[in-house]
PDB file of N, CA and C in Angstrom:
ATOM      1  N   UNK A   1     -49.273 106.519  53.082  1.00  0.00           N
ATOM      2  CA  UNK A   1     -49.390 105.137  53.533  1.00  0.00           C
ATOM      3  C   UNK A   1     -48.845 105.059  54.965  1.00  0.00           C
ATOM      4  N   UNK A   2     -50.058 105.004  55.805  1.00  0.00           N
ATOM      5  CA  UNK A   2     -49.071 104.743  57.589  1.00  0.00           C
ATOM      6  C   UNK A   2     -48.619 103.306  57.594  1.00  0.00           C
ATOM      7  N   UNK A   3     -48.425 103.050  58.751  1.00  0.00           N
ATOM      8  CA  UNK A   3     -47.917 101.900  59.192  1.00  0.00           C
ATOM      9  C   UNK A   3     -48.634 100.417  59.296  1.00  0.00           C
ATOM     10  N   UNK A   4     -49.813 101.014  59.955  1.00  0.00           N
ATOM     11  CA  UNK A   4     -50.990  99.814  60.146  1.00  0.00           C
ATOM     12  C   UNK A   4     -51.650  99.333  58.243  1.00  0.00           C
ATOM     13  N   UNK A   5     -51.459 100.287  57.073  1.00  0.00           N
ATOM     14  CA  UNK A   5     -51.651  99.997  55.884  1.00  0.00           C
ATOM     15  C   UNK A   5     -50.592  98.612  55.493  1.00  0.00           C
ATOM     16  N   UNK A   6     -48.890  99.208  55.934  1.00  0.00           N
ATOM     17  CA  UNK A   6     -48.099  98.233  55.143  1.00  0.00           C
ATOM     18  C   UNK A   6     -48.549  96.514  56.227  1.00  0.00           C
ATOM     19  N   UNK A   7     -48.503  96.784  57.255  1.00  0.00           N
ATOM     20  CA  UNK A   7     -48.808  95.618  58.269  1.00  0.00           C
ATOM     21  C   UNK A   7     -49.970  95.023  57.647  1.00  0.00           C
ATOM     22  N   UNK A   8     -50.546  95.227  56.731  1.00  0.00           N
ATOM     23  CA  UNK A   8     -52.001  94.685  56.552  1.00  0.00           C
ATOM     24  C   UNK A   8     -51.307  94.633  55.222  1.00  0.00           C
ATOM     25  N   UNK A   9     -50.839  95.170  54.291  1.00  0.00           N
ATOM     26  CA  UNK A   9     -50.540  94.609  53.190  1.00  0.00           C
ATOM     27  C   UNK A   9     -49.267  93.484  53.122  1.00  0.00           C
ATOM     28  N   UNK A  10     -48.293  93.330  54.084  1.00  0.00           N
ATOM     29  CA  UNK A  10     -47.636  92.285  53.946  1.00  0.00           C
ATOM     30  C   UNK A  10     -48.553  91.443  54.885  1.00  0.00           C
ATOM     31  N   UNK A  11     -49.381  90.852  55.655  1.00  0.00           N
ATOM     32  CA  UNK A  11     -50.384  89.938  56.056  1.00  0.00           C
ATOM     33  C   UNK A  11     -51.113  89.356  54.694  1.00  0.00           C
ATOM     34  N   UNK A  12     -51.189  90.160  53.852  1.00  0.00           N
ATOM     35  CA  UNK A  12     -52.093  89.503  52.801  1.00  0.00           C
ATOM     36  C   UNK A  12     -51.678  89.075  51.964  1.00  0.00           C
ATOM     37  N   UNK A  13     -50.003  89.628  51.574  1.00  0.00           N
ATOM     38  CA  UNK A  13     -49.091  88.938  50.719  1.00  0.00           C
ATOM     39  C   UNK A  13     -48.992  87.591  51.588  1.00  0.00           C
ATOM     40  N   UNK A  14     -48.698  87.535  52.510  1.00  0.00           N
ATOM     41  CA  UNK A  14     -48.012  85.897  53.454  1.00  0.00           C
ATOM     42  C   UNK A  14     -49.326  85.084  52.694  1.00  0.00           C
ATOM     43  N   UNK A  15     -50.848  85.590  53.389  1.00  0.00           N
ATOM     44  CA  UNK A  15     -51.730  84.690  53.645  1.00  0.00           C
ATOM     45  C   UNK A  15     -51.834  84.268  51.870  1.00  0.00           C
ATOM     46  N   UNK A  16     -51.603  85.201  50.849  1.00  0.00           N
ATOM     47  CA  UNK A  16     -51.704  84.531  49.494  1.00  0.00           C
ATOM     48  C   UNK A  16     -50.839  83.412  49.239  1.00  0.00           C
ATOM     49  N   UNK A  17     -49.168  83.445  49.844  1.00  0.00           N
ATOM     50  CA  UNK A  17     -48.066  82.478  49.606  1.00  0.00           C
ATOM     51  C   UNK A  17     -48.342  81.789  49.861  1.00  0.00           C
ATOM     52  N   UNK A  18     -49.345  81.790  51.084  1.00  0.00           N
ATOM     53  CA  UNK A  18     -49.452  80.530  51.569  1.00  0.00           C
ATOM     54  C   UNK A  18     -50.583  79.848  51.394  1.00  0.00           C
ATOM     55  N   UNK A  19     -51.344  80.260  50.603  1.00  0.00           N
ATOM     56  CA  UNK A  19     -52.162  79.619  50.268  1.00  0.00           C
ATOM     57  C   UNK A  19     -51.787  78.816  49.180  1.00  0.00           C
ATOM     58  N   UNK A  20     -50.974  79.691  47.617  1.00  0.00           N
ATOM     59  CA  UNK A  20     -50.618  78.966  46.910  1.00  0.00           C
ATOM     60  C   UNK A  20     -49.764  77.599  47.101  1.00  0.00           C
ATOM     61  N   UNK A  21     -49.102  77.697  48.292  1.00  0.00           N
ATOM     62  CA  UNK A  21     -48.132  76.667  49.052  1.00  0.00           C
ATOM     63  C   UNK A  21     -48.981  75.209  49.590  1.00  0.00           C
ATOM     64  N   UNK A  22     -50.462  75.252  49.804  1.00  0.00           N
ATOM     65  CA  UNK A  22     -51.421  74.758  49.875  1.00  0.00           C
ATOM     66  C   UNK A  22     -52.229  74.181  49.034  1.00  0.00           C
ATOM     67  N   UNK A  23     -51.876  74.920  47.848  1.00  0.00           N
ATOM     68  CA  UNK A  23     -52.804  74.538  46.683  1.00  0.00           C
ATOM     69  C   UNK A  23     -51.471  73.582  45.776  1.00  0.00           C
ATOM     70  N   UNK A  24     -50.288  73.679  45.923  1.00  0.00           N
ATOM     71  CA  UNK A  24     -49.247  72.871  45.215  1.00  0.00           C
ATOM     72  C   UNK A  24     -49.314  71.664  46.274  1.00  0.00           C
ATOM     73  N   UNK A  25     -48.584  71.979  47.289  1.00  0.00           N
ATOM     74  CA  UNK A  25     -48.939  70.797  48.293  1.00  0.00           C
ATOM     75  C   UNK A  25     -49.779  69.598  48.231  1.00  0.00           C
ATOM     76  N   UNK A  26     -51.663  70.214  48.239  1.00  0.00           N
ATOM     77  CA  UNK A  26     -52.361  69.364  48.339  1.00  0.00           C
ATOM     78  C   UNK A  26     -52.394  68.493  46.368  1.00  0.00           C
ATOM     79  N   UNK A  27     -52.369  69.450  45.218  1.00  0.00           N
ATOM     80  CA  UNK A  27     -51.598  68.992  44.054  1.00  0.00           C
ATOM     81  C   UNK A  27     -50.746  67.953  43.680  1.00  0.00           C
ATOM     82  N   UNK A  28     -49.540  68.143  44.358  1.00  0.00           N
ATOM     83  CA  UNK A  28     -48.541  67.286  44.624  1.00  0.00           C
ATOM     84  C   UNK A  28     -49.091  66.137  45.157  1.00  0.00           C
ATOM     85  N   UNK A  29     -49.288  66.004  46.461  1.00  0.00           N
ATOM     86  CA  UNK A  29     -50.011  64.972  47.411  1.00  0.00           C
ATOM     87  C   UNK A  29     -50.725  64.355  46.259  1.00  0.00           C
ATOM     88  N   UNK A  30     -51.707  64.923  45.881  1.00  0.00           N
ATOM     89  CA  UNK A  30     -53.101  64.200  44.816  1.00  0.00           C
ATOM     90  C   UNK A  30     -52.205  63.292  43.586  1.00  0.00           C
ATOM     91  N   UNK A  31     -51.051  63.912  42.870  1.00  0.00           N
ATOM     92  CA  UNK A  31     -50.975  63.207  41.566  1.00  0.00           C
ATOM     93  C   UNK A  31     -49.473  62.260  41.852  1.00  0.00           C
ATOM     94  N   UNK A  32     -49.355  62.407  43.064  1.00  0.00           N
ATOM     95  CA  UNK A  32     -48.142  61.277  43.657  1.00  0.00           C
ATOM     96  C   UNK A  32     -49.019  60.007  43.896  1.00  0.00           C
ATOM     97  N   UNK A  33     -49.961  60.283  44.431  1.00  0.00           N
ATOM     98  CA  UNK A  33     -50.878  58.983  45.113  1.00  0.00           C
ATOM     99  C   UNK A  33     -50.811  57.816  43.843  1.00  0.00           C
ATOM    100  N   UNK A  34     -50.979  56.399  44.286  1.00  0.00           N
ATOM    101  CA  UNK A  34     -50.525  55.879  43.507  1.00  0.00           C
ATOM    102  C   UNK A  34     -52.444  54.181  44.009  1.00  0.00           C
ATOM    103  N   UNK A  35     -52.611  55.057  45.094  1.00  0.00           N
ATOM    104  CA  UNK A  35     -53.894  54.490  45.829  1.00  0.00           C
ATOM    105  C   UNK A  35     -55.434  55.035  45.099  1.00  0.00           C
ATOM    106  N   UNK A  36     -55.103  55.674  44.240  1.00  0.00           N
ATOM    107  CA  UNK A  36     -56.724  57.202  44.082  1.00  0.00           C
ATOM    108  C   UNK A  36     -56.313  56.483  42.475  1.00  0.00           C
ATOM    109  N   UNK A  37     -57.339  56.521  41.751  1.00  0.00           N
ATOM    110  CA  UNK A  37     -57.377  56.296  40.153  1.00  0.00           C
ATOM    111  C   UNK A  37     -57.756  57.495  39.589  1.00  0.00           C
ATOM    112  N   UNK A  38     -57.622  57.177  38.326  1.00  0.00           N
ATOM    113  CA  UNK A  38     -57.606  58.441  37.469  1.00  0.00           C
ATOM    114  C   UNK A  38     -58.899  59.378  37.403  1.00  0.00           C
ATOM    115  N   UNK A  39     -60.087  58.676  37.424  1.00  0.00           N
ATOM    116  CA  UNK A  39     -61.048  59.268  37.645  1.00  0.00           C
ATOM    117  C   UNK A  39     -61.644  60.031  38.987  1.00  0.00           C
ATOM    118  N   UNK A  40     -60.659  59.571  40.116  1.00  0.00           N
ATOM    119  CA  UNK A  40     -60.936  60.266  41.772  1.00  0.00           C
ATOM    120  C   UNK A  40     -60.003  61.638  41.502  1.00  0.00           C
ATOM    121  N   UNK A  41     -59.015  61.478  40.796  1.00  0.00           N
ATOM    122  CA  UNK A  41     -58.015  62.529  40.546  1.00  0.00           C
ATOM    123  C   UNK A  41     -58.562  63.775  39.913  1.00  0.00           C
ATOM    124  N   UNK A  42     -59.440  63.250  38.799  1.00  0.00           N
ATOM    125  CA  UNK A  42     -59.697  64.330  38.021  1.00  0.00           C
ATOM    126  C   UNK A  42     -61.217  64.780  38.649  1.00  0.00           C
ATOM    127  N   UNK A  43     -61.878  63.984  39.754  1.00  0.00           N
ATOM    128  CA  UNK A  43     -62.999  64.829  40.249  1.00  0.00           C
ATOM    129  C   UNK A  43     -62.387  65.722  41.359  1.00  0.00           C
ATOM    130  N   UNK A  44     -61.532  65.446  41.808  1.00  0.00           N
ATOM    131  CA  UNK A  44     -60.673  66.364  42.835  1.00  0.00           C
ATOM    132  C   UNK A  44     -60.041  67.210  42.131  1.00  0.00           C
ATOM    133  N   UNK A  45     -59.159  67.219  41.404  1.00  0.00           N
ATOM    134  CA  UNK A  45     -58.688  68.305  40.388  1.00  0.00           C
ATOM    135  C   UNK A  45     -60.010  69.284  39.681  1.00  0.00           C
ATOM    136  N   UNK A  46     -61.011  68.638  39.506  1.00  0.00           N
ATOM    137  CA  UNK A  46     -62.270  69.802  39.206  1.00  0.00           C
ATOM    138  C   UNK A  46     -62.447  70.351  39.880  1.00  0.00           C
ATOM    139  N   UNK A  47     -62.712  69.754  41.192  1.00  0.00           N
ATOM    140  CA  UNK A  47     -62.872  70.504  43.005  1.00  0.00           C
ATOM    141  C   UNK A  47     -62.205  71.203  43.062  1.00  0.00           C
ATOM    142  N   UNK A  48     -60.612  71.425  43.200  1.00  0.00           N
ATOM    143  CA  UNK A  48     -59.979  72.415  43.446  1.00  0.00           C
ATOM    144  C   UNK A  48     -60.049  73.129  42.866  1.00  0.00           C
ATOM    145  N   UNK A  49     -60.498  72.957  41.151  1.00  0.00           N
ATOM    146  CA  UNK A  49     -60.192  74.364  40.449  1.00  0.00           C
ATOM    147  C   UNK A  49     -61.696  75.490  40.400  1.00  0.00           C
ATOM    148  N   UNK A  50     -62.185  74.412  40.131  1.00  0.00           N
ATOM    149  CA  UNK A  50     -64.009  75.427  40.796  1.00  0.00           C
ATOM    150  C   UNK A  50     -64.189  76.444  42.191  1.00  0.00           C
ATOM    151  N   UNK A  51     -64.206  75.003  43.116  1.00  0.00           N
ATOM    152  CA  UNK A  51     -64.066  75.557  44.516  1.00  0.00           C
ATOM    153  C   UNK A  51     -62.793  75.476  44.883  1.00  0.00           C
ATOM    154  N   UNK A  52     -61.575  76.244  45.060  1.00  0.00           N
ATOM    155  CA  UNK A  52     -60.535  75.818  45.572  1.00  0.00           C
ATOM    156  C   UNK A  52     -60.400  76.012  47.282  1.00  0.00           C
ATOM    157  N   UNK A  53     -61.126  77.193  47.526  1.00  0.00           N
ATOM    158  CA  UNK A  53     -60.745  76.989  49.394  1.00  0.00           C
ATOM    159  C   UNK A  53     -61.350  75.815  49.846  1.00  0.00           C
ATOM    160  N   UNK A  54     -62.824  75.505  49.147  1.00  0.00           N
ATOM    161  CA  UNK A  54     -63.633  74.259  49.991  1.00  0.00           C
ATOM    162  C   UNK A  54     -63.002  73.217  49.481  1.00  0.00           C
ATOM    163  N   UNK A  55     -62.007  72.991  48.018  1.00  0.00           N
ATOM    164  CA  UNK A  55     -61.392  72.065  47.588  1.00  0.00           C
ATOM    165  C   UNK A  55     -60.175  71.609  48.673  1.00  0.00           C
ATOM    166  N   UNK A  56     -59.394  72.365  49.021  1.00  0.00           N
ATOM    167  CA  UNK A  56     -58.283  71.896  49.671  1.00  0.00           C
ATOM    168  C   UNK A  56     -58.544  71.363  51.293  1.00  0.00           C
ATOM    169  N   UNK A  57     -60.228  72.579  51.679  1.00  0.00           N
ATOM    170  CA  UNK A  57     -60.056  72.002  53.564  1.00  0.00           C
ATOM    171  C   UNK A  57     -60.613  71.068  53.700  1.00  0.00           C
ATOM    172  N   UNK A  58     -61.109  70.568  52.190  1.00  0.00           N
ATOM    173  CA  UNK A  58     -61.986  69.353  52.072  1.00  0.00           C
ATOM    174  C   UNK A  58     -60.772  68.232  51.774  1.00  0.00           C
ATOM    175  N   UNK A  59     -60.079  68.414  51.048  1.00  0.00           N
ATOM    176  CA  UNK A  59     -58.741  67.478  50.995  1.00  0.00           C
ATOM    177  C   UNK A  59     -58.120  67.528  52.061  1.00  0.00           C
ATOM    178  N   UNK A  60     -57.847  68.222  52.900  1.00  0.00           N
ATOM    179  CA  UNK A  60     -56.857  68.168  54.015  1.00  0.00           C
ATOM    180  C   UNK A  60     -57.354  67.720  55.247  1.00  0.00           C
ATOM    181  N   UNK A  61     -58.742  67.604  55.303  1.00  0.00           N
ATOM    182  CA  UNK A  61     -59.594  67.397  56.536  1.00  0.00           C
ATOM    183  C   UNK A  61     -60.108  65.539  55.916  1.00  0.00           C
ATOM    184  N   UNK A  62     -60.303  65.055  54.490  1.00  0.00           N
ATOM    185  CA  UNK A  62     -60.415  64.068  54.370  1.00  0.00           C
ATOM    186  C   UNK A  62     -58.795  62.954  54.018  1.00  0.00           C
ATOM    187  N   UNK A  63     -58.015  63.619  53.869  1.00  0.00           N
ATOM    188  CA  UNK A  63     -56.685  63.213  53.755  1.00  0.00           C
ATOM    189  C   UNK A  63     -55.766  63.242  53.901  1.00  0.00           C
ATOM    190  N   UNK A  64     -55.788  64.396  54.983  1.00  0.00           N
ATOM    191  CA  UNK A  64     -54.563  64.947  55.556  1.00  0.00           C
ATOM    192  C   UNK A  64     -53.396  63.931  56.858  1.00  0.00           C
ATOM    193  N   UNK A  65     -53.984  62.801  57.206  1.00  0.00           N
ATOM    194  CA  UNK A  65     -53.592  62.194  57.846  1.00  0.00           C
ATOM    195  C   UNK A  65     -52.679  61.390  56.736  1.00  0.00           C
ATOM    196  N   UNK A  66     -53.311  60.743  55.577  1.00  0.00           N
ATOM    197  CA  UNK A  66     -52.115  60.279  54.666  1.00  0.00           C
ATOM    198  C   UNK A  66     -51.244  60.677  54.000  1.00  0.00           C
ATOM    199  N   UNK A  67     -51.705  62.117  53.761  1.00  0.00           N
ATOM    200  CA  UNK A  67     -50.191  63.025  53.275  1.00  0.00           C
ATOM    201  C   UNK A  67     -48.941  62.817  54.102  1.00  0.00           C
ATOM    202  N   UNK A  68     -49.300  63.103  55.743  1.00  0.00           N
ATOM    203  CA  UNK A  68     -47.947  62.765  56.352  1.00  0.00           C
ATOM    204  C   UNK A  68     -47.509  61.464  56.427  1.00  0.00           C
ATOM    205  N   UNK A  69     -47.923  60.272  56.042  1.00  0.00           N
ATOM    206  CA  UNK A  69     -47.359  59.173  56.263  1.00  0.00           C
ATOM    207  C   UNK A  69     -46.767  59.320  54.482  1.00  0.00           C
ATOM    208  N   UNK A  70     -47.376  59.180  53.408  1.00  0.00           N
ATOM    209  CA  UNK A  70     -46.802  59.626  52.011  1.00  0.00           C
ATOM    210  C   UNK A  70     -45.586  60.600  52.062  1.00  0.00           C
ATOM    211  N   UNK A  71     -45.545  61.445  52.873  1.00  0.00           N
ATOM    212  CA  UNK A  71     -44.309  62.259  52.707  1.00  0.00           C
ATOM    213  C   UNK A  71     -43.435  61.735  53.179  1.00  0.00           C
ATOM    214  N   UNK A  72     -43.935  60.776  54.872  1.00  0.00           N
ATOM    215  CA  UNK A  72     -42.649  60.230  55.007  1.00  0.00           C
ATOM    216  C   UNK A  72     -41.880  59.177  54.595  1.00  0.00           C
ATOM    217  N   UNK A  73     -42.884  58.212  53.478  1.00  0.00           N
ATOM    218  CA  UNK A  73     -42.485  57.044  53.159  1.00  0.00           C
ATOM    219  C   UNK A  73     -41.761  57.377  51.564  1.00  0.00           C
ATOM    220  N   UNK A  74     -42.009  58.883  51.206  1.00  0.00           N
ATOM    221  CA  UNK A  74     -41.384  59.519  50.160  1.00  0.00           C
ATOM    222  C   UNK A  74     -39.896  59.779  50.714  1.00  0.00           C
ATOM    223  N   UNK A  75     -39.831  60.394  51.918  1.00  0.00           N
ATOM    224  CA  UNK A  75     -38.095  60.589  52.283  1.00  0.00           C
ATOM    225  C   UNK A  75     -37.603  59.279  52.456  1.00  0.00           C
ATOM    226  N   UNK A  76     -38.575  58.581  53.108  1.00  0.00           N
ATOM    227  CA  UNK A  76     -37.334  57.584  53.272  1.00  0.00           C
ATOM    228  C   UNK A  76     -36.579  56.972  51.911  1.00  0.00           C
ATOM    229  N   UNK A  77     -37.538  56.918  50.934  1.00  0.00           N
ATOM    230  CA  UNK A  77     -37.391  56.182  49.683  1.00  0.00           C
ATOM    231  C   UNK A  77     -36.518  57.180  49.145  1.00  0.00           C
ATOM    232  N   UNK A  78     -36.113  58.044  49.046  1.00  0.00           N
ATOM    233  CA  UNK A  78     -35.369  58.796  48.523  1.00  0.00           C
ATOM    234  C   UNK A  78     -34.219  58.833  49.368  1.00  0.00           C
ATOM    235  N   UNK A  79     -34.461  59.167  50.446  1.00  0.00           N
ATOM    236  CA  UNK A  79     -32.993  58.433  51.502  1.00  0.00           C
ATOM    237  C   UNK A  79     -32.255  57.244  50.944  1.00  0.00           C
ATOM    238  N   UNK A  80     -33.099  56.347  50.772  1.00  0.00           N
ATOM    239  CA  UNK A  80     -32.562  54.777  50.450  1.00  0.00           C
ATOM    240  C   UNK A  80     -31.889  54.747  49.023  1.00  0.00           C
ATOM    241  N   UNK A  81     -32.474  55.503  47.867  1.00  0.00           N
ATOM    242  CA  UNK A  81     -32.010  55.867  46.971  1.00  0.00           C
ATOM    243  C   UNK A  81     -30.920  55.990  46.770  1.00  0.00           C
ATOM    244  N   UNK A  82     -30.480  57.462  48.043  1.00  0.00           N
ATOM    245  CA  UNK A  82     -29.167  57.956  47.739  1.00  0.00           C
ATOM    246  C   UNK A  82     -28.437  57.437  48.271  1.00  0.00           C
ATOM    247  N   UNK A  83     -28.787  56.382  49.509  1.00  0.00           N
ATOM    248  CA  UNK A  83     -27.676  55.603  50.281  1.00  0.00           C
ATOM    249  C   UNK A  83     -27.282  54.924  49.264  1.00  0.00           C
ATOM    250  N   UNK A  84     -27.954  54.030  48.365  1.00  0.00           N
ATOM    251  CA  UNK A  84     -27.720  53.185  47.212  1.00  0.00           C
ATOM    252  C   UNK A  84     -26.903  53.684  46.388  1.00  0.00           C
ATOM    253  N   UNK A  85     -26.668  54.740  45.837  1.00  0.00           N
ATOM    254  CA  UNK A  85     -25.990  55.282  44.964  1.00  0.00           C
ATOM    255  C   UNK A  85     -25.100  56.227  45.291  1.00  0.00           C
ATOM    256  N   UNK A  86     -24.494  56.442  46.714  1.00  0.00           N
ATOM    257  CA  UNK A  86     -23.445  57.001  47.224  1.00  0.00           C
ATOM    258  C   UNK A  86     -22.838  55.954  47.743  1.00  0.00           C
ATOM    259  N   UNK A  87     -23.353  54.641  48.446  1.00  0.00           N
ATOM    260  CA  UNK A  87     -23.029  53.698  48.841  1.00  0.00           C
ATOM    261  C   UNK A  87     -22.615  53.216  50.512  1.00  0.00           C
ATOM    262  N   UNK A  88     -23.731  54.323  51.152  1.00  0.00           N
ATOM    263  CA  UNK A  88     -23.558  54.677  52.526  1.00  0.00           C
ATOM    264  C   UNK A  88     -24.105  53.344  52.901  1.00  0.00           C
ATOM    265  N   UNK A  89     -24.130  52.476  53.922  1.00  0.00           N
ATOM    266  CA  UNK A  89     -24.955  51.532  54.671  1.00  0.00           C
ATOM    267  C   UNK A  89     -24.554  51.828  56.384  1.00  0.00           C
ATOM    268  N   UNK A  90     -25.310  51.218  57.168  1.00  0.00           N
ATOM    269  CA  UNK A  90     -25.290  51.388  58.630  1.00  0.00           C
ATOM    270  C   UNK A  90     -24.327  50.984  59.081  1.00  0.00           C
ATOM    271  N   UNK A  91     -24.034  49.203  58.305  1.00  0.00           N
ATOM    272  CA  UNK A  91     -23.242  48.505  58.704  1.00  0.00           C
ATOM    273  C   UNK A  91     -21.808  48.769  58.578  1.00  0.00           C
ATOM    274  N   UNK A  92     -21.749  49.576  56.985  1.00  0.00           N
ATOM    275  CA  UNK A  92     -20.405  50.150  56.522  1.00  0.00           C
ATOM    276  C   UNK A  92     -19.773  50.905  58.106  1.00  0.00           C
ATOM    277  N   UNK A  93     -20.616  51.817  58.321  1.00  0.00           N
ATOM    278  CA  UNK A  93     -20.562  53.052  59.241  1.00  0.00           C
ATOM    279  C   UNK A  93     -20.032  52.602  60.277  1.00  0.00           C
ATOM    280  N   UNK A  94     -20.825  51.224  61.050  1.00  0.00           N
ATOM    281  CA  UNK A  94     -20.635  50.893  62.306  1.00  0.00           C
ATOM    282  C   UNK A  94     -19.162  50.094  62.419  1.00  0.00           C
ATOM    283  N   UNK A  95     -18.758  49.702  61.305  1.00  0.00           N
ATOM    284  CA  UNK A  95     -17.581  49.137  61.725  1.00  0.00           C
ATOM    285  C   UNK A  95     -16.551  50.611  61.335  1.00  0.00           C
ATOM    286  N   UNK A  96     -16.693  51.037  60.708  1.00  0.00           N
ATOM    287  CA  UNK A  96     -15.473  52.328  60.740  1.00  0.00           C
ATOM    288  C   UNK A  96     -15.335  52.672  62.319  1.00  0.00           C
ATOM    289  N   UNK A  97     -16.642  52.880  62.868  1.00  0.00           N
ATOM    290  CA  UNK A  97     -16.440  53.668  64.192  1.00  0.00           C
ATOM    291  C   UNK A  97     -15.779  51.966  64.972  1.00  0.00           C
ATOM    292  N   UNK A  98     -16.206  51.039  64.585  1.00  0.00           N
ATOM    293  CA  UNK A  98     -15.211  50.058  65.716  1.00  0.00           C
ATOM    294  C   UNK A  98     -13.737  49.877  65.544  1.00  0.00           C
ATOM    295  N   UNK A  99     -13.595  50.165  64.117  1.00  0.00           N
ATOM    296  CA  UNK A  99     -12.045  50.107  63.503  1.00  0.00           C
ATOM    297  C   UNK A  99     -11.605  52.038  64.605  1.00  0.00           C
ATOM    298  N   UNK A 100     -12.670  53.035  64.669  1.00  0.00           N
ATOM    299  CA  UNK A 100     -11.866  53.637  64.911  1.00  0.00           C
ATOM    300  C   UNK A 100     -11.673  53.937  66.383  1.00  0.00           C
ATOM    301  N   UNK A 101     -12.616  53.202  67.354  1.00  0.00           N
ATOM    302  CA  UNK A 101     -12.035  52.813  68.656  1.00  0.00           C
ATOM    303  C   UNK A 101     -11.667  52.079  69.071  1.00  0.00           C
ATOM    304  N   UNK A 102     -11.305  51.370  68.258  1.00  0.00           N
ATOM    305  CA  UNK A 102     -10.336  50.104  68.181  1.00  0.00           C
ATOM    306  C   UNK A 102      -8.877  50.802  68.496  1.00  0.00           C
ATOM    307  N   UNK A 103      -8.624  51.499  67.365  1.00  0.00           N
ATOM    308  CA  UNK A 103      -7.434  52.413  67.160  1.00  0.00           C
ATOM    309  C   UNK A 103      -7.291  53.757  67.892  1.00  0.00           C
ATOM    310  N   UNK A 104      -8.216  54.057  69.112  1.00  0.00           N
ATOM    311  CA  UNK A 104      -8.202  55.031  70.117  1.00  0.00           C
ATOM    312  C   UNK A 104      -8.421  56.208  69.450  1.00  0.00           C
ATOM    313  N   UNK A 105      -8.828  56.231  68.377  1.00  0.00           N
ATOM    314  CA  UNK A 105      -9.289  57.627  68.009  1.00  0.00           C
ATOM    315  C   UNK A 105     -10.326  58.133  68.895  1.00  0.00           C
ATOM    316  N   UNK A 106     -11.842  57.470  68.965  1.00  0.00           N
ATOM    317  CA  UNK A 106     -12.202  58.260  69.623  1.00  0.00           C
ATOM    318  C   UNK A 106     -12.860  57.339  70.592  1.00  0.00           C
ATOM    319  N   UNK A 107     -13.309  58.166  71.734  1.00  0.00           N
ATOM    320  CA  UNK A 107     -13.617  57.405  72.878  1.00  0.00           C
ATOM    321  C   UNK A 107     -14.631  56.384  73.272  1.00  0.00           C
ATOM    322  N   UNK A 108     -15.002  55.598  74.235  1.00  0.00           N
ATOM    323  CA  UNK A 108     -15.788  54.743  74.143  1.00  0.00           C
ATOM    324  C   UNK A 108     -17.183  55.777  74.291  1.00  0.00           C
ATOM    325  N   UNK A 109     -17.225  56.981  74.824  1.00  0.00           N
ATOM    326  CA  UNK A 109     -18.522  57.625  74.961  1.00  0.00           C
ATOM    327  C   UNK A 109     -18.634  57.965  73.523  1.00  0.00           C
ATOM    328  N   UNK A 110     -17.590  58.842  72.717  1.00  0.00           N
ATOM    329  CA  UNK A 110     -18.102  59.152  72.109  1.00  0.00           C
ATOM    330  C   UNK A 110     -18.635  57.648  70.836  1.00  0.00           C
ATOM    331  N   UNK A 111     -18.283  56.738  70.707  1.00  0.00           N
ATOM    332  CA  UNK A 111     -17.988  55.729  70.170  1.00  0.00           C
ATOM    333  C   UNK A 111     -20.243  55.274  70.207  1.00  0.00           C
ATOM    334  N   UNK A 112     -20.300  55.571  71.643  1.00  0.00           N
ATOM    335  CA  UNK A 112     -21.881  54.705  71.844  1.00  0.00           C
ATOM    336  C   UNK A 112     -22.655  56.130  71.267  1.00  0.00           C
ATOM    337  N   UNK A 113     -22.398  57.492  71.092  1.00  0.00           N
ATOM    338  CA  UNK A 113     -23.367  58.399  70.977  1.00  0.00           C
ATOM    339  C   UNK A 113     -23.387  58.293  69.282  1.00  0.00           C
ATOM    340  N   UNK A 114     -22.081  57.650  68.416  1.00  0.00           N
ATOM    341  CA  UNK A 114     -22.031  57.891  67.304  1.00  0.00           C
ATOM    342  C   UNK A 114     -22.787  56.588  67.257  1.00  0.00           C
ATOM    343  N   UNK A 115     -22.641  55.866  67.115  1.00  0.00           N
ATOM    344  CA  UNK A 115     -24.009  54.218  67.146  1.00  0.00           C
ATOM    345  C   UNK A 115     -24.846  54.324  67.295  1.00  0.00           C
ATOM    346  N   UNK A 116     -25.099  55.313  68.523  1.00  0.00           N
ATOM    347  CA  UNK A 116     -26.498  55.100  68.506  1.00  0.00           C
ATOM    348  C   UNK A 116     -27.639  55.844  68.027  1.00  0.00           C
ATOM    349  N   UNK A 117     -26.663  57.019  67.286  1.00  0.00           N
ATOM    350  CA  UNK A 117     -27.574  58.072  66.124  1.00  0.00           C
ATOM    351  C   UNK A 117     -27.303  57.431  64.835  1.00  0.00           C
ATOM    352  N   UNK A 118     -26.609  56.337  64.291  1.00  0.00           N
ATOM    353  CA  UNK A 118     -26.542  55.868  63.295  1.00  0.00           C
ATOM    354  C   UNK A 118     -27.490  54.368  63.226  1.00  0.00           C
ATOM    355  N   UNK A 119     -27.591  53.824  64.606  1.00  0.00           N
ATOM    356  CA  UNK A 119     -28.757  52.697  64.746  1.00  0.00           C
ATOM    357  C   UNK A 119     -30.210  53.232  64.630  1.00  0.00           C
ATOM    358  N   UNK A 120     -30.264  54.411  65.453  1.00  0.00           N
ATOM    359  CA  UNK A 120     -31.560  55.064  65.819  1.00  0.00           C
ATOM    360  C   UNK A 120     -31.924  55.600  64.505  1.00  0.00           C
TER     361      UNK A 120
END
């Protein structure tokens, strides 16, 4: 086995991971949707499993723009979650840092860089 063999056999391991990483992905995406009914689900779920390469560039090229807004409206909601149930808020935050340059702990620079990654 030379060299240019293993280079071509780990290329084909990646390109399989990542395909399967593609095929959960676009999966995931499909049975989170809460917009698609049961019957769009399960003609797409036939699609992928028949045709799966034309299934997914066909999902990702017709829906790939709402996956990223779904993923991000998934973190945030899960962000908000855990703020809720750890009991973090902005407002909590922003007065600690005024209580704590109030009390000269820390400086007025550092005081606006911590605000304004906790506003932003």
């Amino acid at each position: 086995m030379d060299f240019m063999t293993f280079l071509l056999d780990v290329l084909i391991i990646f390109v399989f991971i990542m395909w399967f990483w593609l095929l959960i992905t676009v999966m995931g995406d499909l049975f989170r949707r809460h917009d698609v009914g049961g019957f769009a689900k399960v003609i797409w779920v036939i699609f992928l499993v028949l045709l799966p390469y034309l299934g997914v560039f066909a999902y990702l090229l017709t829906q790939g723009s709402g996956m990223a807004r779904r993923n991000m409206a998934q973190a945030e909601k899960a962000r908000d979650e855990l703020r809720s149930i750890v009991g973090f808020s902005a407002a909590d935050e922003l007065e600690k840092l005024d209580r704590l340059k109030a009390a000269g702990s820390i400086s007025a620079d550092e005081h606006a860089s911590l605000r304004a990654r906790l506003v932003g």
